[in-house]
N, C-alpha and C. Protein backbone atom coordinates (compact mmCIF):
# COMPACT_ATOMS: atom_id res chain seq x y z
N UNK A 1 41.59 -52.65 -144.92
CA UNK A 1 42.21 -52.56 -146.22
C UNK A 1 42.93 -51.22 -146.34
N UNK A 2 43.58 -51.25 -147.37
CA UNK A 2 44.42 -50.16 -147.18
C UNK A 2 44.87 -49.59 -148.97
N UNK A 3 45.99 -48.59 -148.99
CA UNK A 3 46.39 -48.05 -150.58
C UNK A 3 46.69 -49.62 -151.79
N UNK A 4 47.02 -50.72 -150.95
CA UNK A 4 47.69 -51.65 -151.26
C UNK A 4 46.65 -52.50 -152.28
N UNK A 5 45.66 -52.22 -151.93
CA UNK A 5 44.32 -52.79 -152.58
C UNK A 5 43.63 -52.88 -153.72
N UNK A 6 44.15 -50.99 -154.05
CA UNK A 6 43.96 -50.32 -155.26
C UNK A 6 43.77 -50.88 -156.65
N UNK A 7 43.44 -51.06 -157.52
CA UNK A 7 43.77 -51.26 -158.88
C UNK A 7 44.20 -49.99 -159.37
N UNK A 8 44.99 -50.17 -160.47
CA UNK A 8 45.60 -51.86 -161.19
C UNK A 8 46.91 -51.72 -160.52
N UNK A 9 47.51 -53.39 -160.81
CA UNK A 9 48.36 -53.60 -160.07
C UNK A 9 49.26 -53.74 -161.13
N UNK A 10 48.92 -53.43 -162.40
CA UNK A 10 50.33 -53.27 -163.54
C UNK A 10 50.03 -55.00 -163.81
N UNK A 11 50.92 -54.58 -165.20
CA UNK A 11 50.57 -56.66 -165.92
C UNK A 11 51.49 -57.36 -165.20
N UNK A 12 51.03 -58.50 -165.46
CA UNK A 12 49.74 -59.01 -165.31
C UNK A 12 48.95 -59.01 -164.59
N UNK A 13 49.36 -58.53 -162.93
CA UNK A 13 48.48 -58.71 -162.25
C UNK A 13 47.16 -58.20 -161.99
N UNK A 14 46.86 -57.52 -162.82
CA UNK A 14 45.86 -56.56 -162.84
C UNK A 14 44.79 -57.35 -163.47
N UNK A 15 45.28 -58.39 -164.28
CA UNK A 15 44.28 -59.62 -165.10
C UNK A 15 44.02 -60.72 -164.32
N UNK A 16 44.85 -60.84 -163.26
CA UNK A 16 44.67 -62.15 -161.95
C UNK A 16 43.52 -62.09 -160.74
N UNK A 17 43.09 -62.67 -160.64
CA UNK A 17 41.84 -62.41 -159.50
C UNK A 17 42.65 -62.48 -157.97
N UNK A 18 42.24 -61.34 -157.43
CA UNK A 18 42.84 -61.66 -155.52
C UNK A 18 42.47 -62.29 -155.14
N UNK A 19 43.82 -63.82 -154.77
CA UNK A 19 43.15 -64.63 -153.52
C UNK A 19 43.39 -63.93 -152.27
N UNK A 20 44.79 -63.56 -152.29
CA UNK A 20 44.68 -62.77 -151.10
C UNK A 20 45.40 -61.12 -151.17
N UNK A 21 45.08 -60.62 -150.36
CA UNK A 21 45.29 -59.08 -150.07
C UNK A 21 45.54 -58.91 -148.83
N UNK A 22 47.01 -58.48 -148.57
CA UNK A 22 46.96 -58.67 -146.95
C UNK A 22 47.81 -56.91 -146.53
N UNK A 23 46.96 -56.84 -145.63
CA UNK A 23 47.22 -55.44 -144.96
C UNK A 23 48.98 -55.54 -144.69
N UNK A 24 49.49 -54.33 -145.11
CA UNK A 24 50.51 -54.21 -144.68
C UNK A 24 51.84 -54.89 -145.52
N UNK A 25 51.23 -55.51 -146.41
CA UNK A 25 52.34 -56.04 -147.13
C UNK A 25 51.96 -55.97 -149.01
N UNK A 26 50.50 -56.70 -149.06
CA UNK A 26 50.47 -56.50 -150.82
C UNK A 26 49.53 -57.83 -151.21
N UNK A 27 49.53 -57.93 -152.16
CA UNK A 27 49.17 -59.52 -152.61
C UNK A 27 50.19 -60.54 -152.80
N UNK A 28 49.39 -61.79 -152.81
CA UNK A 28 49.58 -62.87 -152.48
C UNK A 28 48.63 -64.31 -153.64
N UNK A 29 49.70 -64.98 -154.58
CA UNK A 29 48.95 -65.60 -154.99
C UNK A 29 49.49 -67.16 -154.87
N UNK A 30 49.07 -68.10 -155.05
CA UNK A 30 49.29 -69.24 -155.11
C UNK A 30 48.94 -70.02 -156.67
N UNK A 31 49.49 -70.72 -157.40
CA UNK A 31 49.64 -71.12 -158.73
C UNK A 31 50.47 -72.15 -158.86
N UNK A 32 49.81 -72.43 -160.20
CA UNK A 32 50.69 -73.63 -160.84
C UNK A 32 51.79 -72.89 -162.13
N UNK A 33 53.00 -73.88 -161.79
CA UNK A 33 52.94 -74.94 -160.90
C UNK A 33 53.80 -74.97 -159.72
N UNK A 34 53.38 -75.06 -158.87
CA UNK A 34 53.70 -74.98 -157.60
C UNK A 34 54.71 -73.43 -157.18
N UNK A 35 54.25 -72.35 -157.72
CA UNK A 35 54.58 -71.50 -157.46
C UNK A 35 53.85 -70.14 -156.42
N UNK A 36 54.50 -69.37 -155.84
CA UNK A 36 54.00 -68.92 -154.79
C UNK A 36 54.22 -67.23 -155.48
N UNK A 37 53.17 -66.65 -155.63
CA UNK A 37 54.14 -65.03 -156.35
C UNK A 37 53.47 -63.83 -154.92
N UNK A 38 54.27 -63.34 -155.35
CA UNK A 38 53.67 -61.80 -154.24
C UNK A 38 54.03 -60.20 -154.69
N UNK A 39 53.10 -59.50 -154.58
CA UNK A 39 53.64 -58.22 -154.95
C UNK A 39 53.32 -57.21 -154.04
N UNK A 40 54.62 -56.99 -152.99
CA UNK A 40 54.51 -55.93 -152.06
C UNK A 40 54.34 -54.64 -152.68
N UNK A 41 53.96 -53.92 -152.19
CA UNK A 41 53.69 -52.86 -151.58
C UNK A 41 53.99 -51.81 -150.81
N UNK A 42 55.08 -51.76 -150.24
CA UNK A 42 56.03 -51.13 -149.53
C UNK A 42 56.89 -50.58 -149.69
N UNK A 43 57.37 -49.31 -149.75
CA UNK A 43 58.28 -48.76 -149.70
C UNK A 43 59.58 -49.02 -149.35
N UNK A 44 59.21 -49.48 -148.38
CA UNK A 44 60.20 -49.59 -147.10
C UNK A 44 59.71 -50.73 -146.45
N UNK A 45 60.75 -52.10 -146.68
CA UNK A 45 60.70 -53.05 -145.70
C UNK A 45 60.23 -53.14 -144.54
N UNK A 46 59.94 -53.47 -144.11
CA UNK A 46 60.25 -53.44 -142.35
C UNK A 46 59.94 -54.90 -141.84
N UNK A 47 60.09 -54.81 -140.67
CA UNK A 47 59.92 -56.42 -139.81
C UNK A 47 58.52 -57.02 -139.83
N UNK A 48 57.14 -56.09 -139.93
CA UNK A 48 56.12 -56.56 -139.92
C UNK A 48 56.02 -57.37 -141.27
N UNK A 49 55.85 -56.43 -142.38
CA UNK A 49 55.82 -56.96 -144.05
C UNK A 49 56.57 -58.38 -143.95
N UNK A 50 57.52 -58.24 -143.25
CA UNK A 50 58.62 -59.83 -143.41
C UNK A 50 58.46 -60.56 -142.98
N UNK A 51 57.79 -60.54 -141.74
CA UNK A 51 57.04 -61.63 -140.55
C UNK A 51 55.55 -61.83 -141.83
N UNK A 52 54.58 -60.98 -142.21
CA UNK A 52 54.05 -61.10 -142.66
C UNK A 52 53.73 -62.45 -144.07
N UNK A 53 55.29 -62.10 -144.72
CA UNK A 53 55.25 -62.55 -145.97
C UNK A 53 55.91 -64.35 -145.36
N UNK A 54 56.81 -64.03 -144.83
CA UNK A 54 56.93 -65.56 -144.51
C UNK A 54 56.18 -66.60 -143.51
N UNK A 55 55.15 -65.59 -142.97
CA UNK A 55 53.78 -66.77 -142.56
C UNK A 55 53.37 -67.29 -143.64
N UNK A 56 53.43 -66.21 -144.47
CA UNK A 56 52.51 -67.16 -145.52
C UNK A 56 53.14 -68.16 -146.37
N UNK A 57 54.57 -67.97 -146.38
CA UNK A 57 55.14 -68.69 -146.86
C UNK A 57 55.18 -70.19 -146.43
N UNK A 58 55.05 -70.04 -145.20
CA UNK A 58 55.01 -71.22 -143.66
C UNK A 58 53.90 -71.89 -144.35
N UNK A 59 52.84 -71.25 -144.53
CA UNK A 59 51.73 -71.56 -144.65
C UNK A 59 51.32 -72.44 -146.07
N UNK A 60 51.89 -72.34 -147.03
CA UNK A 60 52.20 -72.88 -147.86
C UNK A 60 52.99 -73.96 -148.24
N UNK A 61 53.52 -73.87 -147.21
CA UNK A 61 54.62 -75.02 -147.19
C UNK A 61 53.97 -76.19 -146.38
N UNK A 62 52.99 -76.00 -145.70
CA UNK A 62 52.73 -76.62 -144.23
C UNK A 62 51.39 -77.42 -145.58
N UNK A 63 50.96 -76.47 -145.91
CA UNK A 63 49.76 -77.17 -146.72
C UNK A 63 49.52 -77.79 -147.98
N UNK A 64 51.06 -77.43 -148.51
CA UNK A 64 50.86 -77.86 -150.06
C UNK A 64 52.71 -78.32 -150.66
N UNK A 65 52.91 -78.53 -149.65
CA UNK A 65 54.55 -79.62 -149.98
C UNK A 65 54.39 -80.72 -151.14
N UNK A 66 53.23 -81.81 -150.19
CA UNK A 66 53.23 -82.61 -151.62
C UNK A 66 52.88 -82.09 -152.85
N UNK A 67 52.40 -81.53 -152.94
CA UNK A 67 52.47 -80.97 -154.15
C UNK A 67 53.18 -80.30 -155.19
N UNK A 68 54.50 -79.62 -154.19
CA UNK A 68 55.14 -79.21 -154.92
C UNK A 68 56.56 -79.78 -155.05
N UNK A 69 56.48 -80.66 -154.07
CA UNK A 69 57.82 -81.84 -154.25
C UNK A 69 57.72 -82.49 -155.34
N UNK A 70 57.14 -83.04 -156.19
CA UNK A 70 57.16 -83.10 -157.68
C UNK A 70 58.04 -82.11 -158.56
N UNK A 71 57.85 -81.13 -158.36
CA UNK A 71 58.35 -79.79 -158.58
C UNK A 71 59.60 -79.90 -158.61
N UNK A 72 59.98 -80.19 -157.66
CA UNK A 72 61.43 -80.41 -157.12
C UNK A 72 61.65 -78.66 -155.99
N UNK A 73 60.30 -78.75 -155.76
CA UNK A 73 59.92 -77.59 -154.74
C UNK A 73 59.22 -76.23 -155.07
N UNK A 74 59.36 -75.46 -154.52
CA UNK A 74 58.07 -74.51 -154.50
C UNK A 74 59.50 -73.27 -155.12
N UNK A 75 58.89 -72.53 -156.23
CA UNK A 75 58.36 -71.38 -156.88
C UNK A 75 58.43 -69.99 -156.33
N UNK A 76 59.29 -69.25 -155.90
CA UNK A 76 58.35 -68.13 -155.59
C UNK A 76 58.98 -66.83 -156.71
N UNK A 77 58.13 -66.37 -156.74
CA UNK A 77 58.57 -64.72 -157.44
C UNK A 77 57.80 -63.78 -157.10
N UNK A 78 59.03 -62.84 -156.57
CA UNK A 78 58.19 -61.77 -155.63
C UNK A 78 58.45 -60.48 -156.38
N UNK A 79 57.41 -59.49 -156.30
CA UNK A 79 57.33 -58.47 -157.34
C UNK A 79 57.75 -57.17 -156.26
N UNK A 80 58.85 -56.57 -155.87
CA UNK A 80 59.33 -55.82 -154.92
C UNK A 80 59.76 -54.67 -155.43
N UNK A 81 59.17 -54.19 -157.12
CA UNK A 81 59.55 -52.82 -157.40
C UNK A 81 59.10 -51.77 -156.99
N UNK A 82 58.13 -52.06 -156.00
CA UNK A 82 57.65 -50.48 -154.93
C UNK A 82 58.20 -50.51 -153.70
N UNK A 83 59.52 -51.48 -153.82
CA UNK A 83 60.33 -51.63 -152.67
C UNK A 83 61.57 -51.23 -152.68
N UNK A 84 61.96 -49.38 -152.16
CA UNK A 84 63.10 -48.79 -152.51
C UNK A 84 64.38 -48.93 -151.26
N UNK A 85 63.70 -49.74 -150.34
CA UNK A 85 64.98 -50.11 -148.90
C UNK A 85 64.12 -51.13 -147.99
N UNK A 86 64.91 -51.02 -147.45
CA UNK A 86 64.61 -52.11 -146.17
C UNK A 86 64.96 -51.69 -145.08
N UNK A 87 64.59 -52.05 -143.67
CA UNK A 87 64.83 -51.95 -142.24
C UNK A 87 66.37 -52.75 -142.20
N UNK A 88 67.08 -52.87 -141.30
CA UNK A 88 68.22 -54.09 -140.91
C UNK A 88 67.39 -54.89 -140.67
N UNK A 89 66.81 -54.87 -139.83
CA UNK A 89 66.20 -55.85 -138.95
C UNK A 89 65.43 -56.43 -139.59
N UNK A 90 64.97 -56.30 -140.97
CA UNK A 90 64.14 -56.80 -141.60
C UNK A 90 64.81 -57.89 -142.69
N UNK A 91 65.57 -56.97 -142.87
CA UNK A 91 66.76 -58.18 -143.75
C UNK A 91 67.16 -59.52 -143.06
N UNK A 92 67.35 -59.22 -141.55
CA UNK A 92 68.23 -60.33 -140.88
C UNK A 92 67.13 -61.21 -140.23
N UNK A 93 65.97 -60.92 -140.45
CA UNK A 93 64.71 -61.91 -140.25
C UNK A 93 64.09 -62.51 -141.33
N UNK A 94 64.27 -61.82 -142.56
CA UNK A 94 64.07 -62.71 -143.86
C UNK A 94 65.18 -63.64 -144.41
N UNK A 95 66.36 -63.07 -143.74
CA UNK A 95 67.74 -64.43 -143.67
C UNK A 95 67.09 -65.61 -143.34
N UNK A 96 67.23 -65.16 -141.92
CA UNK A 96 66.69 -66.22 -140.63
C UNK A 96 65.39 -67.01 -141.22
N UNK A 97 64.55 -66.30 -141.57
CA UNK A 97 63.24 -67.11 -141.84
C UNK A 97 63.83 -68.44 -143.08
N UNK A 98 64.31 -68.06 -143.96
CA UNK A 98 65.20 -68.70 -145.45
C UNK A 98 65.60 -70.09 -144.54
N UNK A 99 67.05 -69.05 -143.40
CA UNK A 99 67.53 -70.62 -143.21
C UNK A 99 66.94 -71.52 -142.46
N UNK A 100 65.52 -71.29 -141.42
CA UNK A 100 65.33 -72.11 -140.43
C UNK A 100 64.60 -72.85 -141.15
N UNK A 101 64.01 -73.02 -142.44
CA UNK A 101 63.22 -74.11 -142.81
C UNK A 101 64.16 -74.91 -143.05
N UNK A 102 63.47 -76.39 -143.45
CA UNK A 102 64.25 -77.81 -143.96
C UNK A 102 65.11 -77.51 -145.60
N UNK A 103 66.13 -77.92 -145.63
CA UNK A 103 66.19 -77.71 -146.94
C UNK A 103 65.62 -78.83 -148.20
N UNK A 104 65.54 -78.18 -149.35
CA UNK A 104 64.78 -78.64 -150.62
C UNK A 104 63.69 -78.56 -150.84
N UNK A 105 62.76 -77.21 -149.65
CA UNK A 105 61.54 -76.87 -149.80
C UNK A 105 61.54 -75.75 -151.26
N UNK A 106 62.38 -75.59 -151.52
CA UNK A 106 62.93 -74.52 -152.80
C UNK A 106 62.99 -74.76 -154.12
N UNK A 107 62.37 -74.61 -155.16
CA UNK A 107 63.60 -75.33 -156.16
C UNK A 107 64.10 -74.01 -156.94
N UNK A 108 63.29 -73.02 -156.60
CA UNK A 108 63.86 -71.11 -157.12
C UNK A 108 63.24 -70.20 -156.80
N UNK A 109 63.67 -69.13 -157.15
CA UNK A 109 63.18 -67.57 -156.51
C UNK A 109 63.28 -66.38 -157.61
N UNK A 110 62.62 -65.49 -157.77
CA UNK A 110 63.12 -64.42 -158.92
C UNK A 110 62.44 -63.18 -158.02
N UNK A 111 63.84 -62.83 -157.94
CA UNK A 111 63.50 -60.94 -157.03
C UNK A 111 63.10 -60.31 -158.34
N UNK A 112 62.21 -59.49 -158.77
CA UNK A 112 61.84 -58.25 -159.21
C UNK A 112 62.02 -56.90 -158.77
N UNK A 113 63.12 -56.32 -158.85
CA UNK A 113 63.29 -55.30 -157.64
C UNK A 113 63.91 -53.79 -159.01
N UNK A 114 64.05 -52.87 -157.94
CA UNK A 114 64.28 -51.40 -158.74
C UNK A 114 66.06 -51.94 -158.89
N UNK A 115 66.41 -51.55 -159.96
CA UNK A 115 67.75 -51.61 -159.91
C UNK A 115 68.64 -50.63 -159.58
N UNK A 116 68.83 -50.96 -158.50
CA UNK A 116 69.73 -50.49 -157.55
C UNK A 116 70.31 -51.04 -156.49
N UNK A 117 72.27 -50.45 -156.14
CA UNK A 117 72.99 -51.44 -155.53
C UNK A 117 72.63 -51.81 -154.26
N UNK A 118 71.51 -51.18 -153.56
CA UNK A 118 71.72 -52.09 -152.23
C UNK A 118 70.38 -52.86 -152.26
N UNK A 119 68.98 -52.91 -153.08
CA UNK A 119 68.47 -54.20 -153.40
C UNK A 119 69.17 -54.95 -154.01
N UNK A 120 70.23 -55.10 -154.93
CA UNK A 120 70.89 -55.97 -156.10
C UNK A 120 71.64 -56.72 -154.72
N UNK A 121 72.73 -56.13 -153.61
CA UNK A 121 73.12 -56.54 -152.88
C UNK A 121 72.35 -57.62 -151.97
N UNK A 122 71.06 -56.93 -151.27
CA UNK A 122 69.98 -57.94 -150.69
C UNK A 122 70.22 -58.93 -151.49
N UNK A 123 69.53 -58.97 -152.44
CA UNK A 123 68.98 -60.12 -153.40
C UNK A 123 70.23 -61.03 -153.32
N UNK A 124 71.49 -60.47 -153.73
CA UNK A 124 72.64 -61.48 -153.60
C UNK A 124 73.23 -62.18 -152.80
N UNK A 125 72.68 -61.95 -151.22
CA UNK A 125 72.69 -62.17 -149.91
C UNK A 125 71.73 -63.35 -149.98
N UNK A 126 70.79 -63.27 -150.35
CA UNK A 126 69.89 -64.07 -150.29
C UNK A 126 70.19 -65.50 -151.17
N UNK A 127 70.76 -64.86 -152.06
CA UNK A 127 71.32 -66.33 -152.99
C UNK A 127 72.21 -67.02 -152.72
N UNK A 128 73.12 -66.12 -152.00
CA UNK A 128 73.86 -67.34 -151.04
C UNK A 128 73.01 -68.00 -150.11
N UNK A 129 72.24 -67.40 -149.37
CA UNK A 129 71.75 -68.06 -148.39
C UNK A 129 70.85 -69.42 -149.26
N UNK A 130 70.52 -69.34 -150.22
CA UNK A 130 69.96 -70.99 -151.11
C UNK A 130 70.83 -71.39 -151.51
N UNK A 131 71.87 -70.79 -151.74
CA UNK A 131 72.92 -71.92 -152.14
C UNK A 131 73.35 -72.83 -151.17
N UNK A 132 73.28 -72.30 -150.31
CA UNK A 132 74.64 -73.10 -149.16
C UNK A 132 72.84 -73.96 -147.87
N UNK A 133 71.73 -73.03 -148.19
CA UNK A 133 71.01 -73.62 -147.30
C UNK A 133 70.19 -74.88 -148.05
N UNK A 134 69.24 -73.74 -148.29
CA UNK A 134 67.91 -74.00 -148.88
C UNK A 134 67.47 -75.13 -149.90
N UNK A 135 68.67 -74.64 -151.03
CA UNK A 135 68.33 -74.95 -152.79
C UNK A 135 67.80 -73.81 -153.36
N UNK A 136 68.37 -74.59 -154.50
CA UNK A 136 67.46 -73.67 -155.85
C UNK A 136 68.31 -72.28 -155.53
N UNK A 137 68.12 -71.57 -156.82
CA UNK A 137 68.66 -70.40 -157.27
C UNK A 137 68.31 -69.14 -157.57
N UNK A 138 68.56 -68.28 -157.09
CA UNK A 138 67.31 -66.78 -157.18
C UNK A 138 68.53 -66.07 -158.45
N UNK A 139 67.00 -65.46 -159.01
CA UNK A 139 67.43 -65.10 -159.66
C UNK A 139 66.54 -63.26 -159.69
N UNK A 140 67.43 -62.20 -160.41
CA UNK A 140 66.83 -61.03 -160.25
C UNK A 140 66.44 -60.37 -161.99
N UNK A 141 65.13 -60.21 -161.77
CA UNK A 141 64.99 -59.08 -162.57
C UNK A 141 64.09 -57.82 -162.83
N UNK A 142 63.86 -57.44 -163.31
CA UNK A 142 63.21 -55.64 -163.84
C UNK A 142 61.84 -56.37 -164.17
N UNK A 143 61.35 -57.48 -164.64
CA UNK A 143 60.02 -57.33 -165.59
C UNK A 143 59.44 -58.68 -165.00
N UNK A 144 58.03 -58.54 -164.29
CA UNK A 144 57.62 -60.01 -163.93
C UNK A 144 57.07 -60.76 -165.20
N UNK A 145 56.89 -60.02 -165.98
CA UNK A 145 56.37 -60.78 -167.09
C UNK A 145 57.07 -62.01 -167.64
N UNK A 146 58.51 -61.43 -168.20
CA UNK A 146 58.81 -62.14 -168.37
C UNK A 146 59.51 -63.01 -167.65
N UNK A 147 59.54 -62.97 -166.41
CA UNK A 147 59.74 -64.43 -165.04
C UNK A 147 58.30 -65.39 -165.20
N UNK A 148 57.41 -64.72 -165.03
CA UNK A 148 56.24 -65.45 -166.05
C UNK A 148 56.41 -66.52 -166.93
N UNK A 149 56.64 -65.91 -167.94
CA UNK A 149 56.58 -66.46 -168.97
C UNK A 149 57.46 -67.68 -169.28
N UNK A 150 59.06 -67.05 -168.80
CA UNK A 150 60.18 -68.00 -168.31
C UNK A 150 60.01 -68.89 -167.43
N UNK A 151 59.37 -68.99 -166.74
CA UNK A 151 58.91 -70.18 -165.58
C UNK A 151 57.22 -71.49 -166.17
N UNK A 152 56.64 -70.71 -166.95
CA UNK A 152 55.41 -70.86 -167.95
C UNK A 152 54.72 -70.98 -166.63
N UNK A 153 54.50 -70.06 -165.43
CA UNK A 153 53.51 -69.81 -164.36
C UNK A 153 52.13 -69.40 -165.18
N UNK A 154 51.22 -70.06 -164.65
CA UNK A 154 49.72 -70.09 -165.13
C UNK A 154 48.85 -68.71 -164.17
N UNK A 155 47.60 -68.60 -164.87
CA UNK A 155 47.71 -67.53 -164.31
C UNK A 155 46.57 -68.15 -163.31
N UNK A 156 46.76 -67.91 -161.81
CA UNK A 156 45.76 -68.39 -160.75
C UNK A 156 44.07 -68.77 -161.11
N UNK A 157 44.10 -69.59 -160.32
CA UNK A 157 42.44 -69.58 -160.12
C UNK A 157 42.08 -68.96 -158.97
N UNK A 158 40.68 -67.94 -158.78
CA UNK A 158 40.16 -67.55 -157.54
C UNK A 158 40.62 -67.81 -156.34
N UNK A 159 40.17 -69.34 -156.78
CA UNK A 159 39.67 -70.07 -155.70
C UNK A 159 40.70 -70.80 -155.26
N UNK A 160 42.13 -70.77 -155.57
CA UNK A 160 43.28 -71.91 -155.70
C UNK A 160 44.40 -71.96 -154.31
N UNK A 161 44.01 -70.69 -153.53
CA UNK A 161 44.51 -70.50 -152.64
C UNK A 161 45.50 -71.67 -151.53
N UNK A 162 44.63 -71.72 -150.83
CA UNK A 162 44.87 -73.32 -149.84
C UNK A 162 43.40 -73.87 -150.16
N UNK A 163 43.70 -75.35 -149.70
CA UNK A 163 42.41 -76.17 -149.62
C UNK A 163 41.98 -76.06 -148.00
């Protein structure tokens, strides 16, 4: 375990129980409805955190599709305001990871990031890449709360992880 572990993790998450906590990148929750949230930890991107975050993404997808194909796909909102840059190489593997899945595993995304032009840029990179790949539409902002609230994401169970 590591700084990443710490409490509090700022609202809400500080009221959510850890399903997971993963070295090197941050938490990790799984919710209804069919949404996937995460809140790195990192400063600074890099290739591990990104390999990291989209196993789990894999992993979610691999285990809980039907479920969120109702949905019209899976949810994610990632909380990346302790995230002031990125690696290259980290960018062009979280591309890559986006486009090699099937598309319509998506139905949206909401970056939470520091506002500033070269996350605002990422993030906009990325929205092409659902437009033209994936699906669904990312969207960016300053406050997870209210992506929360705007999405009416519930707040996890413990235990809700994978089955």
């Amino acid at each position: 375990m590591g700084p990443w572990t710490s409490r509090p993790r700022g609202l809400p998450f500080d009221q959510w129980p850890v399903q997971r906590s993963v070295p090197g990148l941050g938490y990790v929750w799984y919710t209804q409805p069919a949404t996937l949230v995460n809140q790195v930890h990192l400063g600074r991107a890099g290739l591990d955190g990104v390999q990291r975050l989209h196993d789990l993404i894999d992993e979610v997808i691999a285990r809980r599709a039907d479920e969120f194909r109702p949905h019209g796909g899976l949810l994610m909102i990632h909380d990346w305001r302790l995230v002031s840059g990125y690696e290259s190489d980290a960018r062009k593997e979280y591309l890559e990871r986006m486009r090699s899945r099937e598309p319509g595993y998506l139905r949206g995304a909401v970056a939470i990031v520091r506002d500033t032009p070269l996350l605002r840029m990422a993030v906009q990179t990325a929205n092409m890449v659902m437009a033209f790949r994936t699906g669904g539409t990312l969207e960016m902002g300053l406050d997870p709360v209210s992506a929360l609230v705007r999405h009416r994401v519930e707040t996890p169970q413990e235990t809700a992880w994978l089955p």
